[in-house]
C-alpha atoms as a PDB file:
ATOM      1  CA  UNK A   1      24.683  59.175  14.940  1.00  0.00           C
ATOM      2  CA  UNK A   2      27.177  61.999  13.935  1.00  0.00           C
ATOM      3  CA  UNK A   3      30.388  62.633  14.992  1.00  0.00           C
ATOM      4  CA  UNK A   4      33.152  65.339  14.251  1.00  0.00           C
ATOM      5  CA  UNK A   5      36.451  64.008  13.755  1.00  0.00           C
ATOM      6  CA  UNK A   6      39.275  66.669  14.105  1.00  0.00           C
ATOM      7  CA  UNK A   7      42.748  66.100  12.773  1.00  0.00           C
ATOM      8  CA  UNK A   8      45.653  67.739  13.232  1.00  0.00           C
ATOM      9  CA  UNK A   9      49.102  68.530  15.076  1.00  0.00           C
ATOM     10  CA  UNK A  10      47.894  70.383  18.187  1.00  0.00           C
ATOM     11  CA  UNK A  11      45.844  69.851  20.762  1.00  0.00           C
ATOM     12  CA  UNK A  12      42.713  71.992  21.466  1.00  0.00           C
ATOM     13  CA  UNK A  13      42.356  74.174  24.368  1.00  0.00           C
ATOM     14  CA  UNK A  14      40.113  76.920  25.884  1.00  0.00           C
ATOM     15  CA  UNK A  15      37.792  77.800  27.410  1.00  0.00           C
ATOM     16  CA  UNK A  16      33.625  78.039  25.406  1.00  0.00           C
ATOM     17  CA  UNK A  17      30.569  80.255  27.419  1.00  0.00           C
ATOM     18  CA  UNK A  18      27.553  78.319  26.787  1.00  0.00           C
ATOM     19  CA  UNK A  19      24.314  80.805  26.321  1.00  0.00           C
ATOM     20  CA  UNK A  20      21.375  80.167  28.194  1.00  0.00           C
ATOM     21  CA  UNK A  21      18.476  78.425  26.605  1.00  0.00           C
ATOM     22  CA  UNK A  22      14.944  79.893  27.707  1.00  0.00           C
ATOM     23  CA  UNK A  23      13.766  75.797  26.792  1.00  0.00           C
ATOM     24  CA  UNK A  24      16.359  74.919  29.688  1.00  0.00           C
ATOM     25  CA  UNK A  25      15.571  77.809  32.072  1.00  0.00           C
ATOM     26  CA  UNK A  26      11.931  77.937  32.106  1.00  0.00           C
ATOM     27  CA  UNK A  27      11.353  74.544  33.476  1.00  0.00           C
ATOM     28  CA  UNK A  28      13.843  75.138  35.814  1.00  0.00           C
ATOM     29  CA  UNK A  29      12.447  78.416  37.125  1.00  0.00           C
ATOM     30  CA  UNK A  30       9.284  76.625  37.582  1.00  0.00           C
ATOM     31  CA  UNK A  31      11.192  73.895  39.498  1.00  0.00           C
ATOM     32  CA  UNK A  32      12.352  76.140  42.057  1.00  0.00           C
ATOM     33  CA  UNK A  33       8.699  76.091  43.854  1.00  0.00           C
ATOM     34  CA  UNK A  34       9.335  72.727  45.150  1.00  0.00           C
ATOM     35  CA  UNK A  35      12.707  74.250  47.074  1.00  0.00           C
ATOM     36  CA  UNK A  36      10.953  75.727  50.392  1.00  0.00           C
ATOM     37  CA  UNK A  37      14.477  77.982  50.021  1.00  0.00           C
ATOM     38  CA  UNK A  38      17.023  80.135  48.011  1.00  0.00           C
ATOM     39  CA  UNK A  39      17.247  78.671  44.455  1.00  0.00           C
ATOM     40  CA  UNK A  40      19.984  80.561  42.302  1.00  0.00           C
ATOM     41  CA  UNK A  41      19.883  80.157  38.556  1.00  0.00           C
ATOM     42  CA  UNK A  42      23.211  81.733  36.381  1.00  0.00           C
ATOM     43  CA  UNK A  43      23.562  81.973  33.065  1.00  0.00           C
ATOM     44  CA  UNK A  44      19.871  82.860  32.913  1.00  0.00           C
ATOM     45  CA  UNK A  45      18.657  84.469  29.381  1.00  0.00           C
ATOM     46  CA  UNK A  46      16.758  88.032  29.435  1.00  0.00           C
ATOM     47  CA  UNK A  47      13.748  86.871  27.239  1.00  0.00           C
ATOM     48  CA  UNK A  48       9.872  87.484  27.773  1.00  0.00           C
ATOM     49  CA  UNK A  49       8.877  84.284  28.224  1.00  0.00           C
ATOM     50  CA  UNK A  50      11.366  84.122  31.076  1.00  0.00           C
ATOM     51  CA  UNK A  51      10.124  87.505  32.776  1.00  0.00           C
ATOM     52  CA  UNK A  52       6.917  86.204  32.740  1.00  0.00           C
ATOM     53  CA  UNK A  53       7.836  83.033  34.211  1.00  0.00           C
ATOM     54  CA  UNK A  54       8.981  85.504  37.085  1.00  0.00           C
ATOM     55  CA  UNK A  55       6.429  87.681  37.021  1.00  0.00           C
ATOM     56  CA  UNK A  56       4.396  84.532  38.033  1.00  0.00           C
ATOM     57  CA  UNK A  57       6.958  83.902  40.527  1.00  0.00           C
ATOM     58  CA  UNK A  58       6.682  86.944  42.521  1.00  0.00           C
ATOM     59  CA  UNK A  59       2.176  87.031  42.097  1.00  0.00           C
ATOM     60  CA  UNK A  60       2.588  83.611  44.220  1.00  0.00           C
ATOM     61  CA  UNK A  61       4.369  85.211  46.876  1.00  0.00           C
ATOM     62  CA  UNK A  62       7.988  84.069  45.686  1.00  0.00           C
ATOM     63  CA  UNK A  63      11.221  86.863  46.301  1.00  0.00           C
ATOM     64  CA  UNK A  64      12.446  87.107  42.742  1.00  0.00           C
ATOM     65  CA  UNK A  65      15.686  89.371  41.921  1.00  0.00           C
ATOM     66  CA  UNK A  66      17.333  89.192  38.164  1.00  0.00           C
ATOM     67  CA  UNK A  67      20.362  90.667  37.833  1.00  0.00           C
ATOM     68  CA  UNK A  68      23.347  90.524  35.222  1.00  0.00           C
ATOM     69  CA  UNK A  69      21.890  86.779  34.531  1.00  0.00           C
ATOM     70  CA  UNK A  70      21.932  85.216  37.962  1.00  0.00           C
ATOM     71  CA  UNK A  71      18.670  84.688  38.747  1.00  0.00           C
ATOM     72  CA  UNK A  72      17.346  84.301  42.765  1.00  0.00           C
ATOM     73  CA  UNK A  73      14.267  82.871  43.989  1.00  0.00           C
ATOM     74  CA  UNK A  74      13.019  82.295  47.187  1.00  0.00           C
ATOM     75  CA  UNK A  75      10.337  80.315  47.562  1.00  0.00           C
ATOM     76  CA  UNK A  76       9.956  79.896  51.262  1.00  0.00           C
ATOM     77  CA  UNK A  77       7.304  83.072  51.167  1.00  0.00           C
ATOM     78  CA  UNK A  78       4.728  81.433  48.430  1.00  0.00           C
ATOM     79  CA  UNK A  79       1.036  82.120  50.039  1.00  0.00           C
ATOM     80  CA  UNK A  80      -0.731  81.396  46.779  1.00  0.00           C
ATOM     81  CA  UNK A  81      -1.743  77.959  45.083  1.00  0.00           C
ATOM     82  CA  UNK A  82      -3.194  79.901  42.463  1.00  0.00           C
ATOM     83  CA  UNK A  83      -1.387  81.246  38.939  1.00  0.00           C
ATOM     84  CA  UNK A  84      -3.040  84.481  37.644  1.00  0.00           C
ATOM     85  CA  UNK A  85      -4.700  83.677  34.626  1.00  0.00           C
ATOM     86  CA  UNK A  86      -3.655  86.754  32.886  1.00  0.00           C
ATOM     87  CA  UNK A  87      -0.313  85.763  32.814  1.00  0.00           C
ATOM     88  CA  UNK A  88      -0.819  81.972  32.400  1.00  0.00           C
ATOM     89  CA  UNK A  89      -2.861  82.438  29.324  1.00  0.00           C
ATOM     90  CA  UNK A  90       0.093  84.781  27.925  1.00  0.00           C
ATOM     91  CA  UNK A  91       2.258  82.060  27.503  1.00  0.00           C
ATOM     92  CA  UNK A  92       1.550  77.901  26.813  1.00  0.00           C
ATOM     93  CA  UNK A  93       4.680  77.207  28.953  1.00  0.00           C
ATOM     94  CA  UNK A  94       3.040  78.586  32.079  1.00  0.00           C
ATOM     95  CA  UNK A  95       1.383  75.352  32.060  1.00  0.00           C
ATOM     96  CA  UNK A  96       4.744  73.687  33.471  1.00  0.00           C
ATOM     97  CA  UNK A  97       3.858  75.497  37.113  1.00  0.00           C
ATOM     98  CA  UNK A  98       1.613  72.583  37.581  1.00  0.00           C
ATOM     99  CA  UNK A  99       3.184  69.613  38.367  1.00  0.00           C
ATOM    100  CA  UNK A 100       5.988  71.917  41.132  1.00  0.00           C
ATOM    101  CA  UNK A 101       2.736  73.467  42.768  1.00  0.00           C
ATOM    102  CA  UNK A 102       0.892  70.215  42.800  1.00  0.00           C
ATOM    103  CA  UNK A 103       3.386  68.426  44.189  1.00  0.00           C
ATOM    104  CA  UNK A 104       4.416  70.582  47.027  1.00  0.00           C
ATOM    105  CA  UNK A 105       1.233  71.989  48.523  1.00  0.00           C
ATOM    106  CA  UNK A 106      -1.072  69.106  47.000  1.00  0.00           C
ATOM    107  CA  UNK A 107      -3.483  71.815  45.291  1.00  0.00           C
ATOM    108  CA  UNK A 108      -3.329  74.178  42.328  1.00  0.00           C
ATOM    109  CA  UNK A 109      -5.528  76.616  40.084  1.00  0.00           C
ATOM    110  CA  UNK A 110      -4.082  77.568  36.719  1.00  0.00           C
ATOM    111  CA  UNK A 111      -5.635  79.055  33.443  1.00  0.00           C
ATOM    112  CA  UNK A 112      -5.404  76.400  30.842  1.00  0.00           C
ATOM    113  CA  UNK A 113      -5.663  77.678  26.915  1.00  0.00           C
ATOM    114  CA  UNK A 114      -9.620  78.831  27.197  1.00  0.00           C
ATOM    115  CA  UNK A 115     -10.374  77.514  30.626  1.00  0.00           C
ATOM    116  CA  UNK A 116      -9.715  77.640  34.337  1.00  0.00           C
ATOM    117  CA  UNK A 117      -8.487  73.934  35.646  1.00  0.00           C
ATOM    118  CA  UNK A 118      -8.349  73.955  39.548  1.00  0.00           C
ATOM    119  CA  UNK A 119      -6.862  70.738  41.254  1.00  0.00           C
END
């Protein structure tokens, strides 16, 4: 295991912004199904992968603003079970809206690499 040792006559102090990581945030975002509410998410990095994750959001009926980082889903308005395979085959991660969807409304249909998997 490392460690870093630091050595020296003063203390350290201050303050260190963290960047969001899109391999935090997208199974997070994909979490926020299973809330039957207002889910906010800061720090939240602009990427593609994580518009998409949105994108597939909103085509299940969530209410999905992003703005300056703060990201705000509500997922009390979801009328679909189903993730359009268009933008589930766009990215492998998509595949992480399973488990959420399953789990709350006991049925899903998502695009798996080549297929179409319903539950």
């Amino acid at each position: 295991m490392s460690k870093l040792v630091i050595t020296g006559g003063r203390k350290i102090k201050g303050t260190l912004s963290v960047d969001g990581s899109k391999n935090a945030v997208l199974p997070i975002l994909a979490a926020t199904v299973l809330n039957d509410g207002i889910s906010v998410i800061k720090n939240c990095p602009r990427l593609r992968d994580v518009e998409r994750m949105l994108e597939i959001l909103r085509k299940i009926g969530c209410k999905v603003t992003f703005e300056e980082g703060v990201v705000t889903v509500d997922s009390s308005t979801i009328n679909s079970t189903e993730v359009p395979e268009d933008l589930a085959v766009e990215m492998r991660s998509s595949i992480i809206f399973l488990g959420p969807i399953l789990s709350r409304f006991k049925k899903v249909t998502i695009a798996y690499p080549g297929e179409w998997v319903g539950l």
